[in-house]
N, C-alpha and C. Protein backbone atom coordinates (compact mmCIF):
# COMPACT_ATOMS: atom_id res chain seq x y z
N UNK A 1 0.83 -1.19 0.00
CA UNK A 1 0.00 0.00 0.00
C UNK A 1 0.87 1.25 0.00
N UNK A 2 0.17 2.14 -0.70
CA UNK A 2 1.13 3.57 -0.37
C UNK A 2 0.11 4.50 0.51
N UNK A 3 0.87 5.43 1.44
CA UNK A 3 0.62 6.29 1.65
C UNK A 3 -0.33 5.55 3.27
N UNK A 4 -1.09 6.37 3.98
CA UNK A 4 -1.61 5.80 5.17
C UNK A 4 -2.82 5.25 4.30
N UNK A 5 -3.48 3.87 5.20
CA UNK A 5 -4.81 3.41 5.01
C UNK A 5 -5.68 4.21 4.85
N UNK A 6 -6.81 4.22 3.90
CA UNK A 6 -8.41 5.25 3.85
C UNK A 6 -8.93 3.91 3.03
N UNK A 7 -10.19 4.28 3.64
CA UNK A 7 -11.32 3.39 2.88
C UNK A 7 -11.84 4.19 1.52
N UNK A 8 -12.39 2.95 1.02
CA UNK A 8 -12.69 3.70 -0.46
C UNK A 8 -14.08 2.63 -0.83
N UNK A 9 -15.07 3.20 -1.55
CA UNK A 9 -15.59 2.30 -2.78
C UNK A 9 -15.35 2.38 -3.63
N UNK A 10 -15.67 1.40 -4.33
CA UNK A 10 -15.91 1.10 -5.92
C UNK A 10 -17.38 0.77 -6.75
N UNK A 11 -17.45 1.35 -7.19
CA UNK A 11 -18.90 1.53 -8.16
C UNK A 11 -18.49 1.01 -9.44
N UNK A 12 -18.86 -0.42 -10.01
CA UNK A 12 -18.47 -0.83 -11.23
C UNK A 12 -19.96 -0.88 -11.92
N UNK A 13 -19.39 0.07 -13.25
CA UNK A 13 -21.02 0.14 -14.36
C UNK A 13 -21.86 -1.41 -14.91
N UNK A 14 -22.78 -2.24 -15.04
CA UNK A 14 -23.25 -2.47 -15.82
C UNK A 14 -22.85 -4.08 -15.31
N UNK A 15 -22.52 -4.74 -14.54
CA UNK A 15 -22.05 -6.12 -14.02
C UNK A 15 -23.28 -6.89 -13.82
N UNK A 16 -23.23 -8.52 -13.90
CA UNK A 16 -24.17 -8.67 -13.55
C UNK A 16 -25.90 -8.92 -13.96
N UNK A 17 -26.01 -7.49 -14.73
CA UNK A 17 -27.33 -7.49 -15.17
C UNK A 17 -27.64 -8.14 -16.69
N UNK A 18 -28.65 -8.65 -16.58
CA UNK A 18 -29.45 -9.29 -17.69
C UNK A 18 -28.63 -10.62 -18.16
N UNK A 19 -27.94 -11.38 -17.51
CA UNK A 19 -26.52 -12.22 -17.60
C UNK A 19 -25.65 -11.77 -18.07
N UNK A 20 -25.22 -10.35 -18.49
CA UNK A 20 -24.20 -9.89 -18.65
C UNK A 20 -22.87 -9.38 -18.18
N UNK A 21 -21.94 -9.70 -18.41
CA UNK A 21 -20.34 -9.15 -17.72
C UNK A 21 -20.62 -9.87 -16.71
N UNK A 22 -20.66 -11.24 -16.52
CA UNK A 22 -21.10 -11.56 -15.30
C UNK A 22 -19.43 -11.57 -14.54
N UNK A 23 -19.61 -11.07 -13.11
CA UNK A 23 -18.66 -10.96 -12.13
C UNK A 23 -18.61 -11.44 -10.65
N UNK A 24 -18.69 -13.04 -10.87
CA UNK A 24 -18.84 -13.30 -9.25
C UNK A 24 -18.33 -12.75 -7.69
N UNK A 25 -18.86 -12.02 -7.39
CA UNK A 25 -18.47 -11.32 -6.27
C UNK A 25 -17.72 -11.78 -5.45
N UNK A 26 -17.41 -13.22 -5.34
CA UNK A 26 -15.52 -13.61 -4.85
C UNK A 26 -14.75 -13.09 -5.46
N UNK A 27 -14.84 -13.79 -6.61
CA UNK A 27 -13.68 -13.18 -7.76
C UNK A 27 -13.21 -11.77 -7.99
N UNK A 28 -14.29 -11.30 -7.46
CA UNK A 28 -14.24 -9.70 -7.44
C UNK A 28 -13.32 -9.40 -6.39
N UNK A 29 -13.81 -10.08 -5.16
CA UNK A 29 -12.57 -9.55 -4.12
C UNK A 29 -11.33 -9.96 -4.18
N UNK A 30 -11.21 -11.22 -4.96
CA UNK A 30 -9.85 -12.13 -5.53
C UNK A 30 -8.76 -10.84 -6.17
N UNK A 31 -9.73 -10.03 -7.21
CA UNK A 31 -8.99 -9.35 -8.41
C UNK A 31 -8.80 -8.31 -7.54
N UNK A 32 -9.70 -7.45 -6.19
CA UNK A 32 -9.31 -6.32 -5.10
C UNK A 32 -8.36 -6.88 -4.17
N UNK A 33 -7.85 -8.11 -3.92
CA UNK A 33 -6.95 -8.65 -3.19
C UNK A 33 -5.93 -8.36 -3.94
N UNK A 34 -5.68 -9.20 -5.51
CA UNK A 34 -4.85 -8.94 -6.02
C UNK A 34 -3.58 -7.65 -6.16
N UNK A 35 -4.73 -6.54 -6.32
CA UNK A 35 -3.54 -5.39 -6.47
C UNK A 35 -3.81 -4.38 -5.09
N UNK A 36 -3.62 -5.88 -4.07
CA UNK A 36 -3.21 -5.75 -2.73
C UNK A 36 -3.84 -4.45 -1.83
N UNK A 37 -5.12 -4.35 -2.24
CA UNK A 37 -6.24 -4.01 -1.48
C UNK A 37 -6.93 -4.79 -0.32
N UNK A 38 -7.14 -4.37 1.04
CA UNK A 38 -7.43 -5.01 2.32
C UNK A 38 -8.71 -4.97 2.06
N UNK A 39 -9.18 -5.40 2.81
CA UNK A 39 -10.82 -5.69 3.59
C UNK A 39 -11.57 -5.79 2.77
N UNK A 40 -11.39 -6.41 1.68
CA UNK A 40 -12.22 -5.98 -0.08
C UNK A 40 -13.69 -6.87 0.91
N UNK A 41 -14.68 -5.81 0.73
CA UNK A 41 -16.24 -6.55 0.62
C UNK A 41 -17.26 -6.06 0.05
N UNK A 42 -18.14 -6.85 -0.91
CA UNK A 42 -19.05 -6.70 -1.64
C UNK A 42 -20.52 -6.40 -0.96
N UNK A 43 -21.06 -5.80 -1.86
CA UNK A 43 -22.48 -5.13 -1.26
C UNK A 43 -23.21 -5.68 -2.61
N UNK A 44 -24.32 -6.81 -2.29
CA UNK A 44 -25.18 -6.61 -3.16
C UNK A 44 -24.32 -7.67 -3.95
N UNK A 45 -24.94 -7.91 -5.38
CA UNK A 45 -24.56 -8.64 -6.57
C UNK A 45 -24.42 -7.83 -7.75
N UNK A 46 -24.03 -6.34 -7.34
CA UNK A 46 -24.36 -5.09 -8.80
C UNK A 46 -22.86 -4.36 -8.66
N UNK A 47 -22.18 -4.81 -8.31
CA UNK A 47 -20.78 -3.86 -8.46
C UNK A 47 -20.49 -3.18 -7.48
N UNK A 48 -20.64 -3.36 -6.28
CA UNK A 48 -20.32 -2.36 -5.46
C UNK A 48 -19.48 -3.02 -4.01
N UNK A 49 -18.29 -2.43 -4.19
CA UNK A 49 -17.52 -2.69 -2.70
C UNK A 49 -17.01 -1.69 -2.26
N UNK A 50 -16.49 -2.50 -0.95
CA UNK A 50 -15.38 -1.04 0.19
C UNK A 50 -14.36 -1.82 -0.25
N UNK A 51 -12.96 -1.19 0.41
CA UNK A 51 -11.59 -1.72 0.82
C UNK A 51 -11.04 -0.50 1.16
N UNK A 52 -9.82 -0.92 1.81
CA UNK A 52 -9.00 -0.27 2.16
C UNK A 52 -7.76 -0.27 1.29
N UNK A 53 -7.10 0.59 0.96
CA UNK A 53 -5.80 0.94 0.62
C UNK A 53 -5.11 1.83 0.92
N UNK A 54 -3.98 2.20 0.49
CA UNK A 54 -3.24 3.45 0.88
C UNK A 54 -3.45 4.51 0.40
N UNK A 55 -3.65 5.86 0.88
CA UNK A 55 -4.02 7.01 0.09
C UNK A 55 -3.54 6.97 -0.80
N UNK A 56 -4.34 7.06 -2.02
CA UNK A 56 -3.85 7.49 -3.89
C UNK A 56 -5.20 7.65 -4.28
N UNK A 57 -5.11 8.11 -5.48
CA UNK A 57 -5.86 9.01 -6.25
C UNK A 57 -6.83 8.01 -6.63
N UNK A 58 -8.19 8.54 -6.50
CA UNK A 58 -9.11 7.43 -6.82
C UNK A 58 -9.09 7.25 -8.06
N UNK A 59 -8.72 8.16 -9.37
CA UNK A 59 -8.72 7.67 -10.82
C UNK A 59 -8.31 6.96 -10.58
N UNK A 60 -6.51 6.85 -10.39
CA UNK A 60 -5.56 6.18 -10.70
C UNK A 60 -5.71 4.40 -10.02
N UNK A 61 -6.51 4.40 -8.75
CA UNK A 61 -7.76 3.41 -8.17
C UNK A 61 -8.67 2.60 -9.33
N UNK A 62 -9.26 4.00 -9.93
CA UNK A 62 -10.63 3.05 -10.62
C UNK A 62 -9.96 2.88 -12.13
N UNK A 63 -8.56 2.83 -12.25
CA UNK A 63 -8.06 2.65 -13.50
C UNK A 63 -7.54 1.25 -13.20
N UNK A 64 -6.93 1.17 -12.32
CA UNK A 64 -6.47 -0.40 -11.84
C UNK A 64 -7.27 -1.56 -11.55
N UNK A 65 -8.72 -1.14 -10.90
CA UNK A 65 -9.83 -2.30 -11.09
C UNK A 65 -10.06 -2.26 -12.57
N UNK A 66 -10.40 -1.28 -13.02
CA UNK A 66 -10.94 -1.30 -14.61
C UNK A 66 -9.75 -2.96 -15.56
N UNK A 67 -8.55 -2.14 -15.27
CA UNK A 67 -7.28 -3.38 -15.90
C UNK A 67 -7.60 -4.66 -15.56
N UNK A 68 -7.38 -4.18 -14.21
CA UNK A 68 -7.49 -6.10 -13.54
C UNK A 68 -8.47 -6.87 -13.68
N UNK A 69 -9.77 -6.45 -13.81
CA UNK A 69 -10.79 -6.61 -14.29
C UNK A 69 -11.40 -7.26 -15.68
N UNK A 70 -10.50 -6.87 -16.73
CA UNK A 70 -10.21 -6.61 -17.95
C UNK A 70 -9.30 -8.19 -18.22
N UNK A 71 -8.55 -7.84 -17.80
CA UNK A 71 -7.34 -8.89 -17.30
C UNK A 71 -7.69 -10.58 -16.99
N UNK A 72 -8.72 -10.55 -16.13
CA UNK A 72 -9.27 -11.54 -15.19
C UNK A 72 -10.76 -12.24 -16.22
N UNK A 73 -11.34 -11.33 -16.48
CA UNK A 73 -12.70 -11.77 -17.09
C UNK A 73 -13.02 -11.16 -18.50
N UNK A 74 -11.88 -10.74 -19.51
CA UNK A 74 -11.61 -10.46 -20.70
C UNK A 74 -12.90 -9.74 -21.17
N UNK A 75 -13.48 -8.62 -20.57
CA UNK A 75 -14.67 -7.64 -20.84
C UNK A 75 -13.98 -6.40 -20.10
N UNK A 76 -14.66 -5.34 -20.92
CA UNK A 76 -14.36 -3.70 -19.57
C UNK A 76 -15.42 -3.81 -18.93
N UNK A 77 -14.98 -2.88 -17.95
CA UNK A 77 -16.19 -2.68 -16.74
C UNK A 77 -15.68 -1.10 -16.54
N UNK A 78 -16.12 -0.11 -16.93
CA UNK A 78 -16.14 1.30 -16.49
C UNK A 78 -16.35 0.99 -14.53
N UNK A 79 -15.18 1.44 -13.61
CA UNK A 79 -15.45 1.80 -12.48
C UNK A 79 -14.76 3.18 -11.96
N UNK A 80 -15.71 3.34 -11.07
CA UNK A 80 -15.64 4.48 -10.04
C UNK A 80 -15.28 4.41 -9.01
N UNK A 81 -14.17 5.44 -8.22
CA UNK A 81 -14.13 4.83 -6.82
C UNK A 81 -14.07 6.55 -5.96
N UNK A 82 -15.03 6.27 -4.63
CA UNK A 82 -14.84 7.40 -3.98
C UNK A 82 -14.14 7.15 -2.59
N UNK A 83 -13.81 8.23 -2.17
CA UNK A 83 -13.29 8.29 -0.94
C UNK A 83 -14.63 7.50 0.57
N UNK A 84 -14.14 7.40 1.30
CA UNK A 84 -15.14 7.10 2.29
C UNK A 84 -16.10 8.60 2.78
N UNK A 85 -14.63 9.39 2.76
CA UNK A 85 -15.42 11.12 3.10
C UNK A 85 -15.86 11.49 1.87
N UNK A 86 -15.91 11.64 0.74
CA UNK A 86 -16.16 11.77 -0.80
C UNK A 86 -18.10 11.32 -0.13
N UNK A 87 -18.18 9.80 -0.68
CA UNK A 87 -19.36 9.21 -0.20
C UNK A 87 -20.27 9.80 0.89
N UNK A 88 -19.96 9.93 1.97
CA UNK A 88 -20.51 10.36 3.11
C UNK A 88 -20.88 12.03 2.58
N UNK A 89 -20.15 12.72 2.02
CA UNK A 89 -20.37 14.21 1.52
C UNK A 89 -21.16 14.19 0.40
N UNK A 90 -21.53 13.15 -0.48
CA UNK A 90 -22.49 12.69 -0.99
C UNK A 90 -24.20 12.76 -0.66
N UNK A 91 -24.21 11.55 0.23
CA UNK A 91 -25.26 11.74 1.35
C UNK A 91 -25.40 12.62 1.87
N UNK A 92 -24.46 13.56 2.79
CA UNK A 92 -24.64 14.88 3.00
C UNK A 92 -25.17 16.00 2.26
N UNK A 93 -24.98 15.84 0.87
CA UNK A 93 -25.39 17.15 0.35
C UNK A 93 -26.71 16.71 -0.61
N UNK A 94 -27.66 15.65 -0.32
CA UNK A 94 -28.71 15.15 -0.73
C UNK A 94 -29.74 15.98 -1.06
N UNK A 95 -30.45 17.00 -2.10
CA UNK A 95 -31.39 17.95 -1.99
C UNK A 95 -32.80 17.40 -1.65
N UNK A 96 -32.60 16.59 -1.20
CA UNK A 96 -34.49 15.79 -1.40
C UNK A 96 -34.10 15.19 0.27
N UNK A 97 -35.24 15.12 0.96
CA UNK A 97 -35.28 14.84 2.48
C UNK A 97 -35.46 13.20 2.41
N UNK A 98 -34.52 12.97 2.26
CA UNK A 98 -34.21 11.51 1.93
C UNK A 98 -34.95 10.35 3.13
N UNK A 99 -34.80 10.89 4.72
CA UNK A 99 -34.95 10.25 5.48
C UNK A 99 -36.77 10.15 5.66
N UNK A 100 -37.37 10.81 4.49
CA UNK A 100 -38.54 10.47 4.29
C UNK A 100 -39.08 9.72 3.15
N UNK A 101 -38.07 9.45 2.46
CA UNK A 101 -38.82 9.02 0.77
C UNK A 101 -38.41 7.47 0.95
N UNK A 102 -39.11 7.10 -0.08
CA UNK A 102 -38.84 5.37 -0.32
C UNK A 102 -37.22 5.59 -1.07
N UNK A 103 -36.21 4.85 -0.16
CA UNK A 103 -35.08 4.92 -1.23
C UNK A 103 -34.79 4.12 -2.01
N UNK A 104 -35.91 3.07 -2.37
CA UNK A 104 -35.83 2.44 -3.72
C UNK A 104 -36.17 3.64 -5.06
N UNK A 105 -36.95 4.63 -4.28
CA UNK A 105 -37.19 5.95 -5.52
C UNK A 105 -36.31 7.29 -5.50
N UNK A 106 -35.37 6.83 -5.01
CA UNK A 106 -34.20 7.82 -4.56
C UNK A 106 -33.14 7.17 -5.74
N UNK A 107 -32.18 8.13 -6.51
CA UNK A 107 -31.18 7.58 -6.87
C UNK A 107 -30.12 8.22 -7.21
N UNK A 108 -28.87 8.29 -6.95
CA UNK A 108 -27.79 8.51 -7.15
C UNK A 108 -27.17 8.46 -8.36
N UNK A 109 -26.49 9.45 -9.39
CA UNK A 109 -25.97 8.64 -10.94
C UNK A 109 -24.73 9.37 -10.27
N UNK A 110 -23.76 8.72 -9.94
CA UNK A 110 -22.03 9.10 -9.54
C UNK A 110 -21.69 9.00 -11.34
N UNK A 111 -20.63 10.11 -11.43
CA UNK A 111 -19.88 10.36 -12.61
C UNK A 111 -18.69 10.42 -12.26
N UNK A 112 -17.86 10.03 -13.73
CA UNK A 112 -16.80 10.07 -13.56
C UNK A 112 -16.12 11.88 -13.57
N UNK A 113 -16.78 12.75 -13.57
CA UNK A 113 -16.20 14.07 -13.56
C UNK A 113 -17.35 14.79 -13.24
N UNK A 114 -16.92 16.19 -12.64
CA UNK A 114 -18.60 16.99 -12.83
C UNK A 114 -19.02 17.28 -14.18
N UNK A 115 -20.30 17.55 -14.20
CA UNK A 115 -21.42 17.18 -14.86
C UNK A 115 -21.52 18.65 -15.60
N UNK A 116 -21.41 18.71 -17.20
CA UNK A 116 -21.84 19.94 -17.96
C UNK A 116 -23.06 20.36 -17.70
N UNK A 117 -22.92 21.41 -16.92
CA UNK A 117 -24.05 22.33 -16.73
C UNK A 117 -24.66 22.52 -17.89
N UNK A 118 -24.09 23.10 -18.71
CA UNK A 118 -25.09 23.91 -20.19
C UNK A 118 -25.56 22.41 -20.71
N UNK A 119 -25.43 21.00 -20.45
CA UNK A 119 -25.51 19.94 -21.21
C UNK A 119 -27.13 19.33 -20.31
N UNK A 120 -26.76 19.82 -19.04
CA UNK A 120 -27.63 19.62 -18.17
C UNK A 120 -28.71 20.58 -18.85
N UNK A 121 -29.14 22.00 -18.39
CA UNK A 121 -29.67 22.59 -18.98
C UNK A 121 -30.43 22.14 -19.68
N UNK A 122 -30.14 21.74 -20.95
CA UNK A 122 -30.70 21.39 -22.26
C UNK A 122 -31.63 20.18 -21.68
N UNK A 123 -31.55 19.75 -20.84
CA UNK A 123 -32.57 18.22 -20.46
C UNK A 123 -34.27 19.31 -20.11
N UNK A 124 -34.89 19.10 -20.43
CA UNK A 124 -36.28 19.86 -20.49
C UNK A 124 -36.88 18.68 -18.98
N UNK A 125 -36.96 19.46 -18.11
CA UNK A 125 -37.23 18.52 -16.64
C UNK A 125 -38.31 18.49 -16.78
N UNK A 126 -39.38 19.31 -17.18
CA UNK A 126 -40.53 19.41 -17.42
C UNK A 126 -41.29 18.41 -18.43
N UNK A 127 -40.26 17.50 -19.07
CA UNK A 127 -41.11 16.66 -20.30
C UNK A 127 -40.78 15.35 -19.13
N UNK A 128 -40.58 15.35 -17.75
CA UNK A 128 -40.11 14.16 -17.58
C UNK A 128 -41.35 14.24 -15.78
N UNK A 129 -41.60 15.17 -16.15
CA UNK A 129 -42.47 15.18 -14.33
C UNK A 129 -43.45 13.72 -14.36
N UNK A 130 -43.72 13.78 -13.71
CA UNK A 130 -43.18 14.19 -12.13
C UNK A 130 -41.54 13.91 -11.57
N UNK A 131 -40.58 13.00 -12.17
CA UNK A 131 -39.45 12.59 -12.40
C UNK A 131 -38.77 13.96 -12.55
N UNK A 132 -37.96 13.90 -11.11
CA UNK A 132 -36.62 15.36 -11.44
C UNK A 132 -35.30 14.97 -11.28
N UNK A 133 -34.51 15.67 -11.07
CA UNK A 133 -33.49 15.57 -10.71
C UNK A 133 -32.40 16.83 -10.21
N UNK A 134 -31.18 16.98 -9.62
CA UNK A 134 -30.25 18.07 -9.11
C UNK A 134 -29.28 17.68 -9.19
N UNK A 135 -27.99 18.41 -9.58
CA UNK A 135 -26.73 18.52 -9.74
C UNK A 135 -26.25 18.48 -8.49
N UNK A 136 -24.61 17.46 -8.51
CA UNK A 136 -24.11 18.05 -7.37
C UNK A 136 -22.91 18.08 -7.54
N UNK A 137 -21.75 17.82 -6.93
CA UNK A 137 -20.55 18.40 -7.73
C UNK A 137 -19.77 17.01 -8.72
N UNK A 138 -20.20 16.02 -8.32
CA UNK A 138 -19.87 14.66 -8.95
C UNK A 138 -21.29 13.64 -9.48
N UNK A 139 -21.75 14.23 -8.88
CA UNK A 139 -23.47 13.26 -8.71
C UNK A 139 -24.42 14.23 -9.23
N UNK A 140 -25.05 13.05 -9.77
CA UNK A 140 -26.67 13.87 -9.97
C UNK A 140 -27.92 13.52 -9.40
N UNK A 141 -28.59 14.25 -8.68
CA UNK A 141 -29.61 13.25 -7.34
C UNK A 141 -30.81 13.13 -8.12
N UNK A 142 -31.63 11.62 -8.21
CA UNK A 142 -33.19 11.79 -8.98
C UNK A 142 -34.05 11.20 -8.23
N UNK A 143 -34.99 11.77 -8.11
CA UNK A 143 -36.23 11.15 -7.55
C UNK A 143 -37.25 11.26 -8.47
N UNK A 144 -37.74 9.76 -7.95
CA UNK A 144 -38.61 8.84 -9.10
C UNK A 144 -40.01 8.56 -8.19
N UNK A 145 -40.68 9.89 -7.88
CA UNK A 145 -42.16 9.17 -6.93
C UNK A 145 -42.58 8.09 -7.19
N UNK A 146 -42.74 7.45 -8.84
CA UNK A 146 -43.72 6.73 -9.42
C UNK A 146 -42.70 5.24 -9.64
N UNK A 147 -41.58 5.36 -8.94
CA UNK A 147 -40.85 4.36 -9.76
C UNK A 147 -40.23 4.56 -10.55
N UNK A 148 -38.83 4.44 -10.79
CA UNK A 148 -37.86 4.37 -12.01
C UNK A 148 -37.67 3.64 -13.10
N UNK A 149 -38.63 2.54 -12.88
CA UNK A 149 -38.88 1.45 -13.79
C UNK A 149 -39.03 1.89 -15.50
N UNK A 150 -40.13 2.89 -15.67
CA UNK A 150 -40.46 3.07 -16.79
C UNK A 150 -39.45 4.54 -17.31
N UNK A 151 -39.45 4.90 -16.29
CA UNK A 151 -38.90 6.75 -16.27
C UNK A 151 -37.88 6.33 -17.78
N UNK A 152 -38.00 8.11 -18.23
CA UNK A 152 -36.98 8.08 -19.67
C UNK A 152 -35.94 9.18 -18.92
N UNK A 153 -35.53 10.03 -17.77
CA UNK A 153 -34.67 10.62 -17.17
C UNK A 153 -33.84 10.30 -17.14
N UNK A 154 -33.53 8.80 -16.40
CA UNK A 154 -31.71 8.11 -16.08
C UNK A 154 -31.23 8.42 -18.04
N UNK A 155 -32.32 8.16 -18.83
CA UNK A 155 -31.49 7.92 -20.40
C UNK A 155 -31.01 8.92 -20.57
N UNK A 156 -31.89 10.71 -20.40
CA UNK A 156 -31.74 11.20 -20.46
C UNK A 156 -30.37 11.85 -20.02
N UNK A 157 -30.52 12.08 -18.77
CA UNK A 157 -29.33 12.50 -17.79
C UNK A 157 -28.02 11.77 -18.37
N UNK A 158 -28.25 10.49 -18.79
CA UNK A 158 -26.46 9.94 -19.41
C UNK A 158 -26.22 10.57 -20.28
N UNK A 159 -27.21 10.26 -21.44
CA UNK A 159 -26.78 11.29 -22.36
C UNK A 159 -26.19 12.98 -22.69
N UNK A 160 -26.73 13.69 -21.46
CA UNK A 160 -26.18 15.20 -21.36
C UNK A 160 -25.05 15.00 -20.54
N UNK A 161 -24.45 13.55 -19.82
CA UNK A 161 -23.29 13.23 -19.17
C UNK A 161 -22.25 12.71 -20.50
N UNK A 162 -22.60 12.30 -21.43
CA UNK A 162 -21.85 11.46 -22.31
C UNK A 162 -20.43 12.03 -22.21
N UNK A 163 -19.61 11.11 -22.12
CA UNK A 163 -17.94 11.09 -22.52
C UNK A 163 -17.27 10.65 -20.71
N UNK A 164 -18.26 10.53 -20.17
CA UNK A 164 -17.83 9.95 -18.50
C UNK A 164 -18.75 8.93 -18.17
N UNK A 165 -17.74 8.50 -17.14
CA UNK A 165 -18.73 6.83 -16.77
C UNK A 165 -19.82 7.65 -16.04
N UNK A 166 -20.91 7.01 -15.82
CA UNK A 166 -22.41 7.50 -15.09
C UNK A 166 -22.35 6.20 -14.80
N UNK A 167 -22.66 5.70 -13.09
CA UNK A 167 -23.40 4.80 -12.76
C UNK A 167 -24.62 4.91 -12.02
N UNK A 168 -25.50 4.53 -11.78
CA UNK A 168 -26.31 4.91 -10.75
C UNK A 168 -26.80 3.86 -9.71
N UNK A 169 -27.32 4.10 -8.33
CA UNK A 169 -27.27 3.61 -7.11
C UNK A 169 -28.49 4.14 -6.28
N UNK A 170 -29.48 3.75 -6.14
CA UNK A 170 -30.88 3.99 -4.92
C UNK A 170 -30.04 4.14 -3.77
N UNK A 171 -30.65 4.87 -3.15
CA UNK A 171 -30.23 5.48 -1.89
C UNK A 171 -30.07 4.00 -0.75
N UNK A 172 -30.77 3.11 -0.65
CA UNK A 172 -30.47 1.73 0.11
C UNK A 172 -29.26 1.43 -0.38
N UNK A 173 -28.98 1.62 -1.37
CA UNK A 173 -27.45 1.35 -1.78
C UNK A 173 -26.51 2.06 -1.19
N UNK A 174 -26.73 3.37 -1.19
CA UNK A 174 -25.71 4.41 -0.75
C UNK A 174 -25.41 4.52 1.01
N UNK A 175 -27.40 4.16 0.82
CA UNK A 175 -26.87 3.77 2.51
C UNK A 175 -26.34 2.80 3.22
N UNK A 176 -26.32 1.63 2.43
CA UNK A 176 -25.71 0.62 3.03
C UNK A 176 -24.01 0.80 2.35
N UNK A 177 -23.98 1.11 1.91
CA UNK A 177 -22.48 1.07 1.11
C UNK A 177 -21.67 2.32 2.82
N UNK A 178 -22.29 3.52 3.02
CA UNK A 178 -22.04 4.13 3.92
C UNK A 178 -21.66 3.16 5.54
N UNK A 179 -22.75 2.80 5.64
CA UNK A 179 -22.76 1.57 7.02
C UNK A 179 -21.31 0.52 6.70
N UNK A 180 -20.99 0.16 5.75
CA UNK A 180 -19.93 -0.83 5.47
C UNK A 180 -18.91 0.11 5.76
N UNK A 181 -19.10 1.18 5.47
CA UNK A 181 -17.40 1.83 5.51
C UNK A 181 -17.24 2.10 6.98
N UNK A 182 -18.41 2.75 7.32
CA UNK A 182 -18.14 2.90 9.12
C UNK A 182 -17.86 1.94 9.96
């Protein structure tokens, strides 16, 4: 490890679903063991763990799962990785009173960079109501009263994100991903 221990996640895009990129969540911690990451543990069956490593740069982080990854199960996997305080400042800066909504209708899209405002803009929020959403400096927060199931927003929102990974995560996610790091 370099530098002192910090916890971190990892948010890997698109694993998993529909039998695709499938990534058994051992193997997953096998390939976070590998480039000698501690405490690797999985949340869920959708891409998402903690570990510990030594302070470094989370690109330079979510460039090394991306390889090893690559490496191990001969597909990409676009991942993300935040700090433990990153995450938590996340949740913190939530515009919607979270500790009241269903957080299966809560959702998180983490990017790989902040988010073009003027690209944002151009999304007409109004063709998508009751379905909104808010900027935040890495994230974009959406709430889905009716369910996200059908919603055309998440398409939307990637697309005025295009040229960075976008993943997205319901708030049960974020909150449990939070609880693991503490």
């Amino acid at each position: 490890m370099t530098g002192r221990p910090e916890k971190y996640v990892a948010l890997l895009r698109g694993i998993n679903v529909g039998g695709n990129k499938k990534v058994p969540m051992a193997e997953l911690r096998q390939v976070m063991a590998g480039l000698g990451w501690e405490d690797a543990r999985t949340h869920l069956n959708s891409g998402n763990a903690v570990f510990t490593a030594g302070e470094r740069d989370t690109e330079e982080l979510a460039a090394g799962l991306e390889a090893a990854i690559a490496g191990r199960f001969g597909f990409t996997v676009p991942c993300l990785v935040r700090t433990a305080a990153e995450l938590r400042a996340v949740a913190d800066a939530c515009p919607y009173p979270a500790a009241g909504l269903d957080p299966a209708k809560l959702l998180v899209l983490f990017l790989g960079r902040a988010p073009d405002r003027e690209r944002l803009a151009a999304v007409d929020a109004a063709a998508y109501a009751p379905d909104e959403f808010r900027a935040g400096e890495r994230e974009l927060y959406c709430w889905f009263p009716g369910g996200m199931g059908r919603s055309k927003l998440p398409g939307a929102l990637e697309a005025a994100c295009r040229g960075t990974t976008v993943t997205g995560r319901n708030w049960r996610t974020v909150t449990g991903l939070l609880g693991m790091l503490s």
